[in-house]
C-alpha atoms as a PDB file:
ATOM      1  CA  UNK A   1     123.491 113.612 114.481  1.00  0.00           C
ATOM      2  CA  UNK A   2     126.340 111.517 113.563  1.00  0.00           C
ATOM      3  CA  UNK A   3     126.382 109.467 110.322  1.00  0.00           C
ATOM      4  CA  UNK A   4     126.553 106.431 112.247  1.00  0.00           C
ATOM      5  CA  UNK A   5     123.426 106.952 114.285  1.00  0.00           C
ATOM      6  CA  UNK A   6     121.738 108.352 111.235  1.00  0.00           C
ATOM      7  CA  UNK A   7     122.574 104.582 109.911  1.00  0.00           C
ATOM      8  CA  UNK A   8     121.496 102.821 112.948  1.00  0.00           C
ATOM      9  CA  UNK A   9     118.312 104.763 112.602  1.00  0.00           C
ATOM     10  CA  UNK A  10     117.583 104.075 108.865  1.00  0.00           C
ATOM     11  CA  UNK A  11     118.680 100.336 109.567  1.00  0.00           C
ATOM     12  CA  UNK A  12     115.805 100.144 113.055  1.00  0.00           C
ATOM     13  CA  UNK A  13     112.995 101.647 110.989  1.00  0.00           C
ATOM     14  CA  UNK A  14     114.047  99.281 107.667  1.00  0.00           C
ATOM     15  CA  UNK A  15     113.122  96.318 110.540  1.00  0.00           C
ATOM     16  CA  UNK A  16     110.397  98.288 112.310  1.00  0.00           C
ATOM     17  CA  UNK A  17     108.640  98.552 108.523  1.00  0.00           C
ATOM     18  CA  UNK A  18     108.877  95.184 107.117  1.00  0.00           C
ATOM     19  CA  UNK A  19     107.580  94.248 110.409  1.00  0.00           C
ATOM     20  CA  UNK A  20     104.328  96.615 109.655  1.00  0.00           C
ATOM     21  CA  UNK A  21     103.912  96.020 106.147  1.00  0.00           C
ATOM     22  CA  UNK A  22     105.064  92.507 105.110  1.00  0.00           C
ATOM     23  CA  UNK A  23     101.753  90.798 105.189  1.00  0.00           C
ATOM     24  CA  UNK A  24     100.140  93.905 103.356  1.00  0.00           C
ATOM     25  CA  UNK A  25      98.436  92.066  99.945  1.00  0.00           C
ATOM     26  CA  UNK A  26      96.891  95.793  98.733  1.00  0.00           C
ATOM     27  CA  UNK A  27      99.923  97.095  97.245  1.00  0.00           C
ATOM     28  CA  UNK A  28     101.350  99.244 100.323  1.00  0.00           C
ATOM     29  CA  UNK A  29     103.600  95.844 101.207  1.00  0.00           C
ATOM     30  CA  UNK A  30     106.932  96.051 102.316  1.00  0.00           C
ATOM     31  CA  UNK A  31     108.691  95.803  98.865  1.00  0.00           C
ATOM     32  CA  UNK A  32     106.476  99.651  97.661  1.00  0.00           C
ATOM     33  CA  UNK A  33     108.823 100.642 100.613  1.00  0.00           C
ATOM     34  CA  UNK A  34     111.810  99.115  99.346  1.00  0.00           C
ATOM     35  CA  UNK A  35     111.048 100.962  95.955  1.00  0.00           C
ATOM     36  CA  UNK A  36     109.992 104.014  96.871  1.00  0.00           C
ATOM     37  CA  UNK A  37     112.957 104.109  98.971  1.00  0.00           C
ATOM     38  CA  UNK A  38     115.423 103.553  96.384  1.00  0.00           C
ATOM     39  CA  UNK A  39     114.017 105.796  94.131  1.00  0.00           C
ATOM     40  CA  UNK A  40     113.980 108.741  96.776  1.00  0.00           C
ATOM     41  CA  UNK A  41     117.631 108.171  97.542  1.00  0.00           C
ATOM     42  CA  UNK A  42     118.095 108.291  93.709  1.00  0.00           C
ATOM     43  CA  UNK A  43     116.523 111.732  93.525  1.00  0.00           C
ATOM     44  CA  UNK A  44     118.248 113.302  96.689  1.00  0.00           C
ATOM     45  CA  UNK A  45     121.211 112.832  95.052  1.00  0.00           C
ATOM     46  CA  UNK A  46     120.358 114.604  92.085  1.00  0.00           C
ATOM     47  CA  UNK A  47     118.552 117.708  93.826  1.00  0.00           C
ATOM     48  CA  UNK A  48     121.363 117.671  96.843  1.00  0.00           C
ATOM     49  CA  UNK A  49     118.235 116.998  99.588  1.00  0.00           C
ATOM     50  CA  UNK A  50     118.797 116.227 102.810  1.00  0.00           C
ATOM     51  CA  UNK A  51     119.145 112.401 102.006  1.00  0.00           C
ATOM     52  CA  UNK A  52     118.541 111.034 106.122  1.00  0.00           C
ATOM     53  CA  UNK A  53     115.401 112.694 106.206  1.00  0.00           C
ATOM     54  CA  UNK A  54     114.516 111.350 102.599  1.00  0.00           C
ATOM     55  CA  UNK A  55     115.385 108.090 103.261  1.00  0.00           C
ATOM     56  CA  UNK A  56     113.967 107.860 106.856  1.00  0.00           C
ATOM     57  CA  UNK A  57     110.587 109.841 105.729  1.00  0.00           C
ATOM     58  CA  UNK A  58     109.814 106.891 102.656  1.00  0.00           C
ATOM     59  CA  UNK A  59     110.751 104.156 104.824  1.00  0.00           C
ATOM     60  CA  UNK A  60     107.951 105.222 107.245  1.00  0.00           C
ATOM     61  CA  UNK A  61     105.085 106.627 104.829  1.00  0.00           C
ATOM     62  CA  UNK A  62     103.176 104.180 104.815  1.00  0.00           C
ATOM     63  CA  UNK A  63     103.297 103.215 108.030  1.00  0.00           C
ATOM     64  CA  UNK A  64     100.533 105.937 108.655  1.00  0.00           C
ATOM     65  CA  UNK A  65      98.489 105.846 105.381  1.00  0.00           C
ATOM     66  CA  UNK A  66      94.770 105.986 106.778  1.00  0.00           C
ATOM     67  CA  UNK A  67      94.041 102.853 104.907  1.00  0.00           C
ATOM     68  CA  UNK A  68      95.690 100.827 107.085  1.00  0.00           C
ATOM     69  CA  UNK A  69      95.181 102.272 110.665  1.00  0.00           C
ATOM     70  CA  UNK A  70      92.095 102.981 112.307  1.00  0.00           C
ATOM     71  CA  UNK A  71      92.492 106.886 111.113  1.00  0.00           C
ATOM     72  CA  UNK A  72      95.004 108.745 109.324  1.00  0.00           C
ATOM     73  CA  UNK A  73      95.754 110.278 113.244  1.00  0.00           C
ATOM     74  CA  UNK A  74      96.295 107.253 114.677  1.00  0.00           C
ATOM     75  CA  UNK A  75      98.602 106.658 112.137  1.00  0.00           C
ATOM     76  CA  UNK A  76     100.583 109.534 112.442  1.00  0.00           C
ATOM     77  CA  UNK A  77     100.634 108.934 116.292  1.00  0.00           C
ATOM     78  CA  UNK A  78     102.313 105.553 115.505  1.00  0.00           C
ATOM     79  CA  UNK A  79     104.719 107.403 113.603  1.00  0.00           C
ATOM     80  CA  UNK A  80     105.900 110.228 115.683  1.00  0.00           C
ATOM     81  CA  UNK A  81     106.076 107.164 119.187  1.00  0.00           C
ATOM     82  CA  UNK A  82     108.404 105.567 116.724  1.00  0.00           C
ATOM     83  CA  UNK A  83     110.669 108.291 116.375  1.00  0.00           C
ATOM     84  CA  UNK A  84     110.930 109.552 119.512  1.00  0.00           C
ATOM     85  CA  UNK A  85     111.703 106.081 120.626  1.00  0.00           C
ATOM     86  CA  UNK A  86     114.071 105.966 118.290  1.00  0.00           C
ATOM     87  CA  UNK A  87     116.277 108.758 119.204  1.00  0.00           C
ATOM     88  CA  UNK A  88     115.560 111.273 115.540  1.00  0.00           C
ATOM     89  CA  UNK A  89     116.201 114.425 116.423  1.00  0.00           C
ATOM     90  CA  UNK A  90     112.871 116.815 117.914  1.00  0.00           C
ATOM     91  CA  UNK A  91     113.449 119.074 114.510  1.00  0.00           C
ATOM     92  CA  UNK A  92     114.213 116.325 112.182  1.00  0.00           C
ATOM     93  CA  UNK A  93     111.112 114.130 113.348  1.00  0.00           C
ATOM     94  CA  UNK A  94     109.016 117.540 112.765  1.00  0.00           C
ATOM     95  CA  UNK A  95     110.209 117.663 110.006  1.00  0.00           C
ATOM     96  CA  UNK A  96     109.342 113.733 108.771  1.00  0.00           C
ATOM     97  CA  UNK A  97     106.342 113.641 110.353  1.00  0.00           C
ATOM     98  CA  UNK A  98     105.563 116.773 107.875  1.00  0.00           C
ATOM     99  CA  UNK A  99     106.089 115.092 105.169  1.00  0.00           C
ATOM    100  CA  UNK A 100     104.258 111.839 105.834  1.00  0.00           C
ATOM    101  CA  UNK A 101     101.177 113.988 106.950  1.00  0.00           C
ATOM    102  CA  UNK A 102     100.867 115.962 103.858  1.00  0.00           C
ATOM    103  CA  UNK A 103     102.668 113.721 100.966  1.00  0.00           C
ATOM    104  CA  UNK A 104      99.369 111.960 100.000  1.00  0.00           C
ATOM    105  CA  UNK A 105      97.156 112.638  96.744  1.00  0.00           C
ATOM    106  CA  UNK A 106      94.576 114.824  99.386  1.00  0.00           C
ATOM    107  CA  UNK A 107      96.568 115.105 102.362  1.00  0.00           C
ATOM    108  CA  UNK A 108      98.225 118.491 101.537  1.00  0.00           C
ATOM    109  CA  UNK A 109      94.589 119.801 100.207  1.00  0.00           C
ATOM    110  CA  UNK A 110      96.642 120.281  96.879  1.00  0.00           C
ATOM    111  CA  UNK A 111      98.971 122.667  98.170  1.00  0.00           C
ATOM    112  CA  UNK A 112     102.612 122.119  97.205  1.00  0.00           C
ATOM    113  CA  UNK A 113     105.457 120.022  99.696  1.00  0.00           C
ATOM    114  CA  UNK A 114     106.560 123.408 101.650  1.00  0.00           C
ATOM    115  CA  UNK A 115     110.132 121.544 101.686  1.00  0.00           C
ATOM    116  CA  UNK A 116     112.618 119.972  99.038  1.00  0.00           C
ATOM    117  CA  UNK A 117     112.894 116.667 100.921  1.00  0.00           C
ATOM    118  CA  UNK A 118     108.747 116.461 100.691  1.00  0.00           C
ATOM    119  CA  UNK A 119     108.642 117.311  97.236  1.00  0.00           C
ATOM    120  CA  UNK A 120     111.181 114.305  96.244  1.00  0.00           C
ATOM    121  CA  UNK A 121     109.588 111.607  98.715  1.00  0.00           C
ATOM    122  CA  UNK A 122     105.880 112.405  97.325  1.00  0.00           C
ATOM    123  CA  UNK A 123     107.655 112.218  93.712  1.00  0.00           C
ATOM    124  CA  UNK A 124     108.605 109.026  94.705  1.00  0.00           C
ATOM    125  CA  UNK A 125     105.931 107.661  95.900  1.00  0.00           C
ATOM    126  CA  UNK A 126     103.861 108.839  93.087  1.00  0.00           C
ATOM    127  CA  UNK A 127     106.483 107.354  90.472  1.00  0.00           C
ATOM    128  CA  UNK A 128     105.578 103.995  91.820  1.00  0.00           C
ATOM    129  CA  UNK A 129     101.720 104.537  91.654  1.00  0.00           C
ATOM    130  CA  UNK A 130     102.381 104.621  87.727  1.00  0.00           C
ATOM    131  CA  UNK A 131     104.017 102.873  84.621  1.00  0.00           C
ATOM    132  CA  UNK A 132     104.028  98.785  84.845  1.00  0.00           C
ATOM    133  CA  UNK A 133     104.334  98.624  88.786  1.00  0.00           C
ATOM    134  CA  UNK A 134     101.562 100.693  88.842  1.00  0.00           C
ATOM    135  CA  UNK A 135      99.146  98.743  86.914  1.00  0.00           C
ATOM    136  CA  UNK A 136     100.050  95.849  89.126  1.00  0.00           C
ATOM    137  CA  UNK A 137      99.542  97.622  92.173  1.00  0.00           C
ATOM    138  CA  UNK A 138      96.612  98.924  90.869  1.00  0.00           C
ATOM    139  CA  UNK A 139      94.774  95.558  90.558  1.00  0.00           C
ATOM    140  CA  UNK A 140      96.193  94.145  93.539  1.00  0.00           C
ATOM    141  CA  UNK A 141      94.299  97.082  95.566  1.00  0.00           C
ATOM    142  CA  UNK A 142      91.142  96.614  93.510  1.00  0.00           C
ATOM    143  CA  UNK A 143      91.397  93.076  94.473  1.00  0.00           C
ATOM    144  CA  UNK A 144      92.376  93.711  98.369  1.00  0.00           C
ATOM    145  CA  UNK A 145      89.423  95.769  98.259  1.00  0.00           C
ATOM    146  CA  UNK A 146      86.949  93.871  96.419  1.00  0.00           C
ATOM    147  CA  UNK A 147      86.031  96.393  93.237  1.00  0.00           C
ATOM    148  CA  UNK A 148      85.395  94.858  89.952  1.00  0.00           C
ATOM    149  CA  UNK A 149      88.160  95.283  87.296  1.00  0.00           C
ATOM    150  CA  UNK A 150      85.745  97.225  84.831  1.00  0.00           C
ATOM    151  CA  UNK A 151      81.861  98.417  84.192  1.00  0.00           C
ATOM    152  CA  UNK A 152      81.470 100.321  80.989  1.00  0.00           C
ATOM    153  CA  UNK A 153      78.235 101.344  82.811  1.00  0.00           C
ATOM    154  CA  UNK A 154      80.365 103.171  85.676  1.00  0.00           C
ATOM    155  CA  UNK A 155      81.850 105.761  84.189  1.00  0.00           C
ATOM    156  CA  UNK A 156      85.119 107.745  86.229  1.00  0.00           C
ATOM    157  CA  UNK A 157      84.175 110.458  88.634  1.00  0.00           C
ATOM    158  CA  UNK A 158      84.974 114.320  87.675  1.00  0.00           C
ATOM    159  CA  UNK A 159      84.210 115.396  90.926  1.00  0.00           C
ATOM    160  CA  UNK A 160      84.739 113.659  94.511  1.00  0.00           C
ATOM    161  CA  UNK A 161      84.861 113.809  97.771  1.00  0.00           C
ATOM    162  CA  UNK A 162      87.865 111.980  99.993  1.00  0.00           C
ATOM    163  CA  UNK A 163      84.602 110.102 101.485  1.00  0.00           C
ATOM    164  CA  UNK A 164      83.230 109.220  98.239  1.00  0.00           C
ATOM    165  CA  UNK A 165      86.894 108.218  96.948  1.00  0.00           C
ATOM    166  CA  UNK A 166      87.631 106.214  99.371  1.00  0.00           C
ATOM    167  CA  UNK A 167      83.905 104.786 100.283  1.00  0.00           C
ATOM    168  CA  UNK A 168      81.330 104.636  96.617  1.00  0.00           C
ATOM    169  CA  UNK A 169      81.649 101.851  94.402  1.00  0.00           C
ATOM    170  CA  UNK A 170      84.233 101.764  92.084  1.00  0.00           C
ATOM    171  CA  UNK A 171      85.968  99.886  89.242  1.00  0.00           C
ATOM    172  CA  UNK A 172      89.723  99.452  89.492  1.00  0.00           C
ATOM    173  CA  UNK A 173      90.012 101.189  85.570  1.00  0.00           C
ATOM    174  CA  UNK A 174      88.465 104.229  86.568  1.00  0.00           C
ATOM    175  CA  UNK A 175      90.887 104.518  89.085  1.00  0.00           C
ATOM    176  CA  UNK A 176      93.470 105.300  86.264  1.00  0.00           C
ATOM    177  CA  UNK A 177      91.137 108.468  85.108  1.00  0.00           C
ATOM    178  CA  UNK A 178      90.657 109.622  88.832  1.00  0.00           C
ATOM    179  CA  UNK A 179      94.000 109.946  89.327  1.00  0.00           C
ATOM    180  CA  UNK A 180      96.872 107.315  88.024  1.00  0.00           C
ATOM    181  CA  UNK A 181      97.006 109.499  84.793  1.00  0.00           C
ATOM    182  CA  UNK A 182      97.180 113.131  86.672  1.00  0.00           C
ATOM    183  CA  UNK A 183      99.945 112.225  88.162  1.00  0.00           C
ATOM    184  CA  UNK A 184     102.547 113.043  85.546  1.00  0.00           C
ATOM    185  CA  UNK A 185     101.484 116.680  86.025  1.00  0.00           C
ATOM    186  CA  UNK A 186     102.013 116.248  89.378  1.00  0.00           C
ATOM    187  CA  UNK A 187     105.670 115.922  89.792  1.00  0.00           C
ATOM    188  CA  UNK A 188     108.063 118.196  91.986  1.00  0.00           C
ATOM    189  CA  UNK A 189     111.408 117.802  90.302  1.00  0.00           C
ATOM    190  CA  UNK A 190     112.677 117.736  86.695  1.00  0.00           C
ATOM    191  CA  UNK A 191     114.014 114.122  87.112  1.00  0.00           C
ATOM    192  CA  UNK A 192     110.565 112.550  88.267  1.00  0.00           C
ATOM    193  CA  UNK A 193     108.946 114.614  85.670  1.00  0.00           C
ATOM    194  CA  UNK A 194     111.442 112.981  82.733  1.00  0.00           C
ATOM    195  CA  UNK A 195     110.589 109.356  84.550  1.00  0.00           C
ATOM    196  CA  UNK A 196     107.493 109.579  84.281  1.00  0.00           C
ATOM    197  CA  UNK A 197     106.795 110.312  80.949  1.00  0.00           C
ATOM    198  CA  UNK A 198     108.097 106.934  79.866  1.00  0.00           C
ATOM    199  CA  UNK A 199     105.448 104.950  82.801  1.00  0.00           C
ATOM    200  CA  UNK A 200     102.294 107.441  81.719  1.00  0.00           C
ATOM    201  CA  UNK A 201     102.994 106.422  78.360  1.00  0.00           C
ATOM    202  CA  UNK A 202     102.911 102.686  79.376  1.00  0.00           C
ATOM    203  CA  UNK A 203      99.782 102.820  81.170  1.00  0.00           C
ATOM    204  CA  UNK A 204      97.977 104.720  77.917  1.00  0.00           C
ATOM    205  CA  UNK A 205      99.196 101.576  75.883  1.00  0.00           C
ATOM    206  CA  UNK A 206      98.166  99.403  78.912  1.00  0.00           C
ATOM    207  CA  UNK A 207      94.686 100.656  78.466  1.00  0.00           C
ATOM    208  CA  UNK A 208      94.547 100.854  74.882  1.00  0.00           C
ATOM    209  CA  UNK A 209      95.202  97.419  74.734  1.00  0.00           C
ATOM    210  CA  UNK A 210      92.684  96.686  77.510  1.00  0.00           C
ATOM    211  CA  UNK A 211      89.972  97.908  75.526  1.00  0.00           C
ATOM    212  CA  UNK A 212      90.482  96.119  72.600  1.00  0.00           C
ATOM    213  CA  UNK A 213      90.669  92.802  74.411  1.00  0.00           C
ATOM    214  CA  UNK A 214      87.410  93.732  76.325  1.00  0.00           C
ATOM    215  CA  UNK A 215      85.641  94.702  73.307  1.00  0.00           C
ATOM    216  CA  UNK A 216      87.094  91.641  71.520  1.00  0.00           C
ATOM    217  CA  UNK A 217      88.766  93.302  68.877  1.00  0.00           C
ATOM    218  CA  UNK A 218      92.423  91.889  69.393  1.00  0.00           C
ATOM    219  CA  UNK A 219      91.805  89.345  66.247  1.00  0.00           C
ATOM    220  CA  UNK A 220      95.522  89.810  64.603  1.00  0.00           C
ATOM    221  CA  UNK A 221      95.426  87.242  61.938  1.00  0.00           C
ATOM    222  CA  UNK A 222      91.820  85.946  62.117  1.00  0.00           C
END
């Protein structure tokens, strides 16, 4: 495929997405994509990955996430109509569609991204699930989905199922234990990895800080 089509592609699904996601208030909005986007182009570059199929596999992540479809299938069914339609390339779509199917916290049952170009979009993702972005987003989901910010008398979950994740009542801070703060063991490549030191760090002062103010103990100079 010619760099030119491989442009008119990425510029369709850039359209194609805000038109999706725009009016998402649960932190999967338009500007995540824009983000996570950037940030994958930003690794490709420094791993040498197939940069079409990074860009063109963030742009349309979300576009499938389970959360916001009827099923994660349906989603994925969206997904592979729009690239067909689109003209990407029978291997290249495989390929995508790969990625976007198994990139998720659960979706590849823990195994690693079997390519370089899923590794660095999933690292992407994950970078903006964490550091001062993520907090926000973090809220703004708890919000979108009606948990309470915090119940000392809920403690975080060791052990889940993806029903009970997504499905038993929850507070938006133990969603930090369950998996916001796992995820800097989690990276693929040596450049998330070094990011994400610097966020995890922030969101362990974030929550230090939290604590103090809940437990009304932030009295500098009284």
């Amino acid at each position: 495929m010619s760099e030119t089509n491989q442009t008119a592609i990425l510029e369709q699904a850039a359209i194609y997405v805000r038109q999706e996601l725009e009016r998402d208030s649960g932190g999967h909005d338009w500007w995540h994509i824009v983000r996570v986007t950037a940030m994958a182009k930003r690794l490709a570059a420094g791993e040498q990955a197939d940069l079409f199929v990074c860009e063109l596999a963030a742009l349309l992540h979300d576009v499938a996430d389970e959360k916001l479809n009827p099923s994660k299938e349906a989603g994925l069914r969206k997904v592979k109509s729009w690239l067909e339609q689109a003209g990407v390339s029978p291997e290249g779509g495989l390929h995508i569609m790969e990625i976007i199917a198994t990139m998720s916290y659960g979706g590849g049952k823990g195994e690693p991204m079997r390519t370089l170009e899923g590794r660095i979009v999933q690292d992407a993702d994950r970078l903006d699930a964490i550091g001062a972005i993520g907090v926000a987003r973090t809220f703004a989901y708890g919000g979108w989905k009606g948990s309470p910010m915090h119940n000392p008398e809920l403690p975080p979950r060791e052990h889940m199922t993806a029903e009970q994740y997504r499905n038993e009542e929850n507070t938006t801070i133990n969603h930090f234990y369950e998996k916001l703060l796992k995820l800097k063991q989690r990276m693929n490549t040596d450049t998330a990895r070094a990011i994400a030191e610097e966020r995890h760090r922030f969101m362990e002062r974030f929550l230090e800080q939290f604590y103090r103010e809940w437990d009304a103990e932030d009295t500098h100079g009284l």
